[in-house]
PDB file of N, CA and C in Angstrom:
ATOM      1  N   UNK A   1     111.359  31.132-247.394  1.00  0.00           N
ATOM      2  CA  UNK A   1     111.069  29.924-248.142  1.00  0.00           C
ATOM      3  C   UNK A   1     111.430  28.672-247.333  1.00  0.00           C
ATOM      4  N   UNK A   2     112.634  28.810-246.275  1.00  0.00           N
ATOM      5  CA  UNK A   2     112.595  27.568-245.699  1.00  0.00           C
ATOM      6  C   UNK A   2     111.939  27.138-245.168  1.00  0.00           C
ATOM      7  N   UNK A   3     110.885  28.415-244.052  1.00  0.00           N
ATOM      8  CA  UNK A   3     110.047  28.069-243.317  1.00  0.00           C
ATOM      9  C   UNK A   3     109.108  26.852-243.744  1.00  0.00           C
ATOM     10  N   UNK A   4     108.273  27.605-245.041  1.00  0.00           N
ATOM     11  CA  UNK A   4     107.688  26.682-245.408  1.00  0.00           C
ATOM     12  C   UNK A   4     107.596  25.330-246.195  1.00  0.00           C
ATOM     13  N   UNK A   5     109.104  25.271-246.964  1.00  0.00           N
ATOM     14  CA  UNK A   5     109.806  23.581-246.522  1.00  0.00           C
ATOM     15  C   UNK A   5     109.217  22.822-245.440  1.00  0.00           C
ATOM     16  N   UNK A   6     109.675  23.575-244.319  1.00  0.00           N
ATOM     17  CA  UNK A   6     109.974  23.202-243.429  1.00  0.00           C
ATOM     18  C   UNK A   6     108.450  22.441-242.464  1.00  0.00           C
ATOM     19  N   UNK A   7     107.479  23.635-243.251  1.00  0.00           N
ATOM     20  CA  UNK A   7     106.216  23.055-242.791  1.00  0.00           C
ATOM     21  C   UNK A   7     105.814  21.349-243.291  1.00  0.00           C
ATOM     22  N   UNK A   8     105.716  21.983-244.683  1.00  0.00           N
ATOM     23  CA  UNK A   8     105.497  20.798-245.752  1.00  0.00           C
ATOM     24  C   UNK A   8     105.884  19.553-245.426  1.00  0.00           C
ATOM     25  N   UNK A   9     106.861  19.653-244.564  1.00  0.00           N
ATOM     26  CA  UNK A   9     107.888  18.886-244.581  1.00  0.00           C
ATOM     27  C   UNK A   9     107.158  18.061-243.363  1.00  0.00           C
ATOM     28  N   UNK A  10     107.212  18.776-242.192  1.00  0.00           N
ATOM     29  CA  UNK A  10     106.102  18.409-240.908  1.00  0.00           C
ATOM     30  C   UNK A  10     105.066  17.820-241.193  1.00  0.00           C
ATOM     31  N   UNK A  11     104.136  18.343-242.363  1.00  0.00           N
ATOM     32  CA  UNK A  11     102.849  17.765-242.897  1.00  0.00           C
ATOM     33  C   UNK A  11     103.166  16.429-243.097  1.00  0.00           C
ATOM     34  N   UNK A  12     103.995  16.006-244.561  1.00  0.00           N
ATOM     35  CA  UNK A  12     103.964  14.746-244.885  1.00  0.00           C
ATOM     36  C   UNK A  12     104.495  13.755-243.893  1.00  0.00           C
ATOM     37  N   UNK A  13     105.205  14.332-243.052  1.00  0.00           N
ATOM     38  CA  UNK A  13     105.956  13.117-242.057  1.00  0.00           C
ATOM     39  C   UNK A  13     104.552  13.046-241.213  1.00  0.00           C
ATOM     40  N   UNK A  14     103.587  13.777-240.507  1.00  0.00           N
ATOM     41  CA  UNK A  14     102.468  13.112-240.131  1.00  0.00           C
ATOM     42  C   UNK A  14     101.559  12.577-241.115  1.00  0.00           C
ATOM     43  N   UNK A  15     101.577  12.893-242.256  1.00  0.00           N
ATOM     44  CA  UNK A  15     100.460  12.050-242.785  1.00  0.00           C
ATOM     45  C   UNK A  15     100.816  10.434-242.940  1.00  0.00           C
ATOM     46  N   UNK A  16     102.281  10.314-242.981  1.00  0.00           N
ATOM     47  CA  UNK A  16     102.932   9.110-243.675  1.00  0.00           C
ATOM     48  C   UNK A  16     103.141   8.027-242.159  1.00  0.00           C
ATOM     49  N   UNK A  17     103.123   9.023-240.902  1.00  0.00           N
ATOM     50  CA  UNK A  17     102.670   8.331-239.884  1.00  0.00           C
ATOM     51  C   UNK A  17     101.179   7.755-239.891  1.00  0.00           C
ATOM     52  N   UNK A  18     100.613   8.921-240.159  1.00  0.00           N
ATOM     53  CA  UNK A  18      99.131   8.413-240.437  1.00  0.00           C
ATOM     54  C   UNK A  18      98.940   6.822-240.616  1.00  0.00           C
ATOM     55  N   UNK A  19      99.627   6.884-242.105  1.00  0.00           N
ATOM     56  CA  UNK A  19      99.324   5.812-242.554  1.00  0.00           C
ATOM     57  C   UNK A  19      99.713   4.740-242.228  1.00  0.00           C
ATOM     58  N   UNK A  20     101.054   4.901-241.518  1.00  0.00           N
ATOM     59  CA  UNK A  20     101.760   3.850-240.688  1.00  0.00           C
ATOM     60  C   UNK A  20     100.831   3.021-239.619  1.00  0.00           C
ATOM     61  N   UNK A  21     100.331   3.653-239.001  1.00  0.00           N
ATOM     62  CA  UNK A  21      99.251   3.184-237.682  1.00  0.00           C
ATOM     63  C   UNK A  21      98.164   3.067-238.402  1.00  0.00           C
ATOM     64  N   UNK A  22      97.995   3.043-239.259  1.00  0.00           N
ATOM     65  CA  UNK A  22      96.685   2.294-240.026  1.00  0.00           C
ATOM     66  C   UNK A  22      96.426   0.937-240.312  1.00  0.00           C
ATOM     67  N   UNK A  23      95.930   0.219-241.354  1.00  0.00           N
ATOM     68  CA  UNK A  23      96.215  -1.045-241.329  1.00  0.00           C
ATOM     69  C   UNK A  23      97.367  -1.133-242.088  1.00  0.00           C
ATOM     70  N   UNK A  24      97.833  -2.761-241.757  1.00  0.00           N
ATOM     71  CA  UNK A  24      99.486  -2.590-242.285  1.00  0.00           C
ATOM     72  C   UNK A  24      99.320  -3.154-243.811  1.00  0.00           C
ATOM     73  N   UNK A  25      99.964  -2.651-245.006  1.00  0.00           N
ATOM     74  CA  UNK A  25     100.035  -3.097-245.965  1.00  0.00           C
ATOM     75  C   UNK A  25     101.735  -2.567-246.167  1.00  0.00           C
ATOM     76  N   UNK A  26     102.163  -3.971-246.630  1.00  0.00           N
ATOM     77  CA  UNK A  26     104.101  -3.885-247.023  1.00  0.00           C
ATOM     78  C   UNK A  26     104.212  -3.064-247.838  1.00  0.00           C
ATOM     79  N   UNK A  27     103.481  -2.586-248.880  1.00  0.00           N
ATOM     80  CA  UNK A  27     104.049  -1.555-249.828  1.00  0.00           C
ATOM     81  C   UNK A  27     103.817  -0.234-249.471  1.00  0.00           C
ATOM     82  N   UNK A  28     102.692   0.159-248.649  1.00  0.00           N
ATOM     83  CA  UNK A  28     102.344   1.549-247.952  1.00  0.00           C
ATOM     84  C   UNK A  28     103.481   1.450-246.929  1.00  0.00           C
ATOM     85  N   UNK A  29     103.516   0.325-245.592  1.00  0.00           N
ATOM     86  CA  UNK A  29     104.340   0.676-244.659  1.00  0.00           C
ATOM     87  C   UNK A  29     105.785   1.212-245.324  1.00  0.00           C
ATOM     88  N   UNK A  30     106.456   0.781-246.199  1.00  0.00           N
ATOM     89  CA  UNK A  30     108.263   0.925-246.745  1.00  0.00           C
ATOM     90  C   UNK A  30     107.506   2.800-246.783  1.00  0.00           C
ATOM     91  N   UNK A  31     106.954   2.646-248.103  1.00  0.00           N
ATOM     92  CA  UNK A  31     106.563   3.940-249.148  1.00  0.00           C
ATOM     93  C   UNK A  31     106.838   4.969-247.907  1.00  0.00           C
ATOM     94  N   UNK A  32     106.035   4.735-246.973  1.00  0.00           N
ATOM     95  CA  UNK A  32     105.900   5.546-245.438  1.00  0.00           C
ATOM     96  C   UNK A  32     106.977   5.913-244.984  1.00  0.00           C
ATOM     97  N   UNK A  33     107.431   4.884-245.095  1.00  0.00           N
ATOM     98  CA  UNK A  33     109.101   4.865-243.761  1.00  0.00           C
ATOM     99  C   UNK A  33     109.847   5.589-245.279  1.00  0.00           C
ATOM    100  N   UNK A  34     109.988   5.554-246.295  1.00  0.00           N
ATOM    101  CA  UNK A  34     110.955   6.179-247.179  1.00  0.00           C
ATOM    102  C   UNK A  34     110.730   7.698-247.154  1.00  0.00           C
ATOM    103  N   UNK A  35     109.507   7.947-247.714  1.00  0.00           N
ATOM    104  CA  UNK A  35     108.838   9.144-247.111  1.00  0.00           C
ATOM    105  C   UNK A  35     109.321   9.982-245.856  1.00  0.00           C
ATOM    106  N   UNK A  36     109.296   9.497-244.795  1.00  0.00           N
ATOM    107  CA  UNK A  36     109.593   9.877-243.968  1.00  0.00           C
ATOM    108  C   UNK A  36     111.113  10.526-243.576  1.00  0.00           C
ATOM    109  N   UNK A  37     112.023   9.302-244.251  1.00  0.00           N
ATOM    110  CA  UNK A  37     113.257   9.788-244.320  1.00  0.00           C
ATOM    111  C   UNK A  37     113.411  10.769-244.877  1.00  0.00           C
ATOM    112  N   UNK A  38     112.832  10.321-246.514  1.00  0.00           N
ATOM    113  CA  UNK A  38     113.359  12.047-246.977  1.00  0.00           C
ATOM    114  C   UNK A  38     112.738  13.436-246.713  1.00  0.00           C
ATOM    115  N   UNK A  39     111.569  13.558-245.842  1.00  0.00           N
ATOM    116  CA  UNK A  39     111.152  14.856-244.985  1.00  0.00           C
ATOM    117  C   UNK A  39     111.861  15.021-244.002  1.00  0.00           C
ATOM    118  N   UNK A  40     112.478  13.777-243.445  1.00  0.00           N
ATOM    119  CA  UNK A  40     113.262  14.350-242.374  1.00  0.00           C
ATOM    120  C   UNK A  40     114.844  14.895-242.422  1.00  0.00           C
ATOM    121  N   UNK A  41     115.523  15.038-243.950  1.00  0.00           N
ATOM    122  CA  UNK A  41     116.526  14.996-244.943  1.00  0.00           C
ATOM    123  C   UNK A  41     115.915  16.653-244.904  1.00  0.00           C
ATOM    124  N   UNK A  42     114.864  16.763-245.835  1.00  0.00           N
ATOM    125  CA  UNK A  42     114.438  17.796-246.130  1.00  0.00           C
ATOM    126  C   UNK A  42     114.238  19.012-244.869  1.00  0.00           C
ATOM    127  N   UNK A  43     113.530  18.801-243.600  1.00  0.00           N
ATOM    128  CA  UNK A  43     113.334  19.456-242.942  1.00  0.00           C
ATOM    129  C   UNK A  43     114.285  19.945-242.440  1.00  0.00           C
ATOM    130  N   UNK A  44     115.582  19.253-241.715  1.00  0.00           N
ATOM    131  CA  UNK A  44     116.688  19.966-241.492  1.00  0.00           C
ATOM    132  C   UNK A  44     117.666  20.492-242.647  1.00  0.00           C
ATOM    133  N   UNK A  45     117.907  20.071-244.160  1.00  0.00           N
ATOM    134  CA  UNK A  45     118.684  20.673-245.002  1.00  0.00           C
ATOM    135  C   UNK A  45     117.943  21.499-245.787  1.00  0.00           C
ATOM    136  N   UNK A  46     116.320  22.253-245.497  1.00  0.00           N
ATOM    137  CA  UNK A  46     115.616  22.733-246.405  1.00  0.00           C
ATOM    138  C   UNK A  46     115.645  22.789-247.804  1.00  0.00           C
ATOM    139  N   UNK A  47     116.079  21.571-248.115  1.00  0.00           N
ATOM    140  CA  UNK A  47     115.953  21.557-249.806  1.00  0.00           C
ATOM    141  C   UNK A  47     114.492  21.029-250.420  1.00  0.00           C
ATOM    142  N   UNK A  48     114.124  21.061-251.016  1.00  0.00           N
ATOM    143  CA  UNK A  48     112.986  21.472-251.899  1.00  0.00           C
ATOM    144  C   UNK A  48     113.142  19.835-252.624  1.00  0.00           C
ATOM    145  N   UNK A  49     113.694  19.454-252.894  1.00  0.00           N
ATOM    146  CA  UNK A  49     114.492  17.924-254.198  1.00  0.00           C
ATOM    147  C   UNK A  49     113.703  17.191-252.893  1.00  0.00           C
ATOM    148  N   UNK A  50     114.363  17.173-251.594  1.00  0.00           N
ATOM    149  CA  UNK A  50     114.041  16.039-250.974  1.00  0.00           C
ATOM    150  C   UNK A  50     112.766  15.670-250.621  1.00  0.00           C
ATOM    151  N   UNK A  51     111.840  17.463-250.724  1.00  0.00           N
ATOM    152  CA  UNK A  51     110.105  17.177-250.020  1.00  0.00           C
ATOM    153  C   UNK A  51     109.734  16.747-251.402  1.00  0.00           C
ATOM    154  N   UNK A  52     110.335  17.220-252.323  1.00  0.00           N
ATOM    155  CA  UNK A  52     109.614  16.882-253.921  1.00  0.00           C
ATOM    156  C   UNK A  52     109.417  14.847-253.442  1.00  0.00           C
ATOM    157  N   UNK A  53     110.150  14.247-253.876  1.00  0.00           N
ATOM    158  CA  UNK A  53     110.815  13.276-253.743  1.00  0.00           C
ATOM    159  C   UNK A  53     110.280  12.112-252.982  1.00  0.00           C
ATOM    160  N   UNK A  54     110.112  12.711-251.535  1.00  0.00           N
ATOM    161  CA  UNK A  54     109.384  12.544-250.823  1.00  0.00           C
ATOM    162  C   UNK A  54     107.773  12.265-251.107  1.00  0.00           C
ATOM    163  N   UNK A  55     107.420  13.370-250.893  1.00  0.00           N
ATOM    164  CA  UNK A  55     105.643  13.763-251.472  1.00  0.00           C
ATOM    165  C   UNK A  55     105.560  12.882-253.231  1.00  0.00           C
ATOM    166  N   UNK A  56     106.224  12.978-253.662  1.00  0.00           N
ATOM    167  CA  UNK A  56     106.291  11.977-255.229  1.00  0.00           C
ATOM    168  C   UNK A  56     105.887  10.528-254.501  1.00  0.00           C
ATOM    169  N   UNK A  57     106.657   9.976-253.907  1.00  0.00           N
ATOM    170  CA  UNK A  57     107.046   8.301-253.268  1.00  0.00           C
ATOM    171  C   UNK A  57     105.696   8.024-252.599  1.00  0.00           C
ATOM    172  N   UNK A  58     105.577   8.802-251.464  1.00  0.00           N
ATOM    173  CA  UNK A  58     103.798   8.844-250.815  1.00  0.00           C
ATOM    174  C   UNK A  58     102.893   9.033-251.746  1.00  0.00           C
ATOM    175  N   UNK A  59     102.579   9.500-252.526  1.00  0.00           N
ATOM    176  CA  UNK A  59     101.627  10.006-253.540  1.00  0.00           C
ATOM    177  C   UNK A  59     101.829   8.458-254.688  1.00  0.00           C
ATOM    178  N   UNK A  60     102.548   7.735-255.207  1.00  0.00           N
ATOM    179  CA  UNK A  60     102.475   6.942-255.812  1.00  0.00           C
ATOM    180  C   UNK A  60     102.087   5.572-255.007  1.00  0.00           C
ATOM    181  N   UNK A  61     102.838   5.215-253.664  1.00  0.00           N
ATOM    182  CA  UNK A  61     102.821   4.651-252.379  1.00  0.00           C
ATOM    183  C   UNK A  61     100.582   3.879-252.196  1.00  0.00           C
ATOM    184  N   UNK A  62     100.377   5.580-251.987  1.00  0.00           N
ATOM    185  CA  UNK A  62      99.192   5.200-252.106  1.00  0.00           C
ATOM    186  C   UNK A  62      98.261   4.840-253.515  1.00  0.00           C
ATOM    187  N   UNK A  63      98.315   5.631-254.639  1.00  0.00           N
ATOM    188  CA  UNK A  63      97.817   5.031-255.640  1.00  0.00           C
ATOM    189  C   UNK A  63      97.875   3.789-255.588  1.00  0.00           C
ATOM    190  N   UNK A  64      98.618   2.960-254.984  1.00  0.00           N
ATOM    191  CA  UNK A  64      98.637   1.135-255.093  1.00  0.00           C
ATOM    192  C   UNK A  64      97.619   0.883-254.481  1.00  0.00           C
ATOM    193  N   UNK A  65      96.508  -0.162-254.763  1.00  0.00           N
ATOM    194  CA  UNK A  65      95.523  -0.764-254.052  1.00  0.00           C
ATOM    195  C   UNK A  65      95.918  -1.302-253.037  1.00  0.00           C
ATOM    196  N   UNK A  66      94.911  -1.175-252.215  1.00  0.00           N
ATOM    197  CA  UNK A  66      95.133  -1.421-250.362  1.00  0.00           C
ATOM    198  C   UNK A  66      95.886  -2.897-250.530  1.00  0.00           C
ATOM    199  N   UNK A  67      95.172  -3.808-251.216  1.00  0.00           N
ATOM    200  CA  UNK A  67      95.650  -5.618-250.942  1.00  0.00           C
ATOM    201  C   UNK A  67      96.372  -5.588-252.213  1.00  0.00           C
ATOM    202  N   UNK A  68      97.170  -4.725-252.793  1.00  0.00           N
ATOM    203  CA  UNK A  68      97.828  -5.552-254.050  1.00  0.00           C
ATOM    204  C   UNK A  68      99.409  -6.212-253.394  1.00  0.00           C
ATOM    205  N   UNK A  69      99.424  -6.817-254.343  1.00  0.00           N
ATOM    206  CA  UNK A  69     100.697  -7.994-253.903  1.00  0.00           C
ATOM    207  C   UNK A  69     101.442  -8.349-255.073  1.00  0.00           C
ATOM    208  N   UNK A  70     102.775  -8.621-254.807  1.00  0.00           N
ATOM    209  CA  UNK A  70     103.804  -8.935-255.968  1.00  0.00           C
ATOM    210  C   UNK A  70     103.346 -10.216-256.353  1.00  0.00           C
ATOM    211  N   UNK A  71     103.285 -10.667-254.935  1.00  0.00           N
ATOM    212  CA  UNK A  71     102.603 -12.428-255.408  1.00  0.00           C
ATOM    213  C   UNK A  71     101.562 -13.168-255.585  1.00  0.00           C
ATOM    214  N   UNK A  72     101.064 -13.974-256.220  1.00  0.00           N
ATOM    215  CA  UNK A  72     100.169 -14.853-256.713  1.00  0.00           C
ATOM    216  C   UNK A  72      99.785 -15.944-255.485  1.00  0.00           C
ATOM    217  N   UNK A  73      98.916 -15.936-254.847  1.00  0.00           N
ATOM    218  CA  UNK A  73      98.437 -17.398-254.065  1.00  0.00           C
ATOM    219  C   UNK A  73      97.291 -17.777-254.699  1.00  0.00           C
TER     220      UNK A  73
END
């Protein structure tokens, strides 16, 4: 079972790069970099909480529209 943590875990940290080198939007880039941490939490302590957690944060990250913004111009 860790193994495949361990994959999962590999997956989302490239996809969340992916998205990193894409165009930059502030709420994808964080979502990314948070993401990332906790696969990389996950991959060496094979816990399951952290890819959950993880894959949750990216998965909501993107549901946000490409240009949305906290602020009003």
């Amino acid at each position: 079972m860790q193994y495949v943590i361990q994959v999962l875990s590999a997956i989302l940290i490239g996809l969340a790069i992916g998205v990193i080198l894409g165009p930059r939007y502030p709420v994808r880039f964080i979502g990314s970099l948070i993401a990332i941490a906790l696969s990389l939490i996950a991959l060496f302590t094979t816990a399951w909480v952290y890819l959950a957690a993880g894959t949750i944060v990216f998965l909501v990250v993107l549901a946000i529209p490409a240009g949305a913004s906290s602020s009003r111009t």
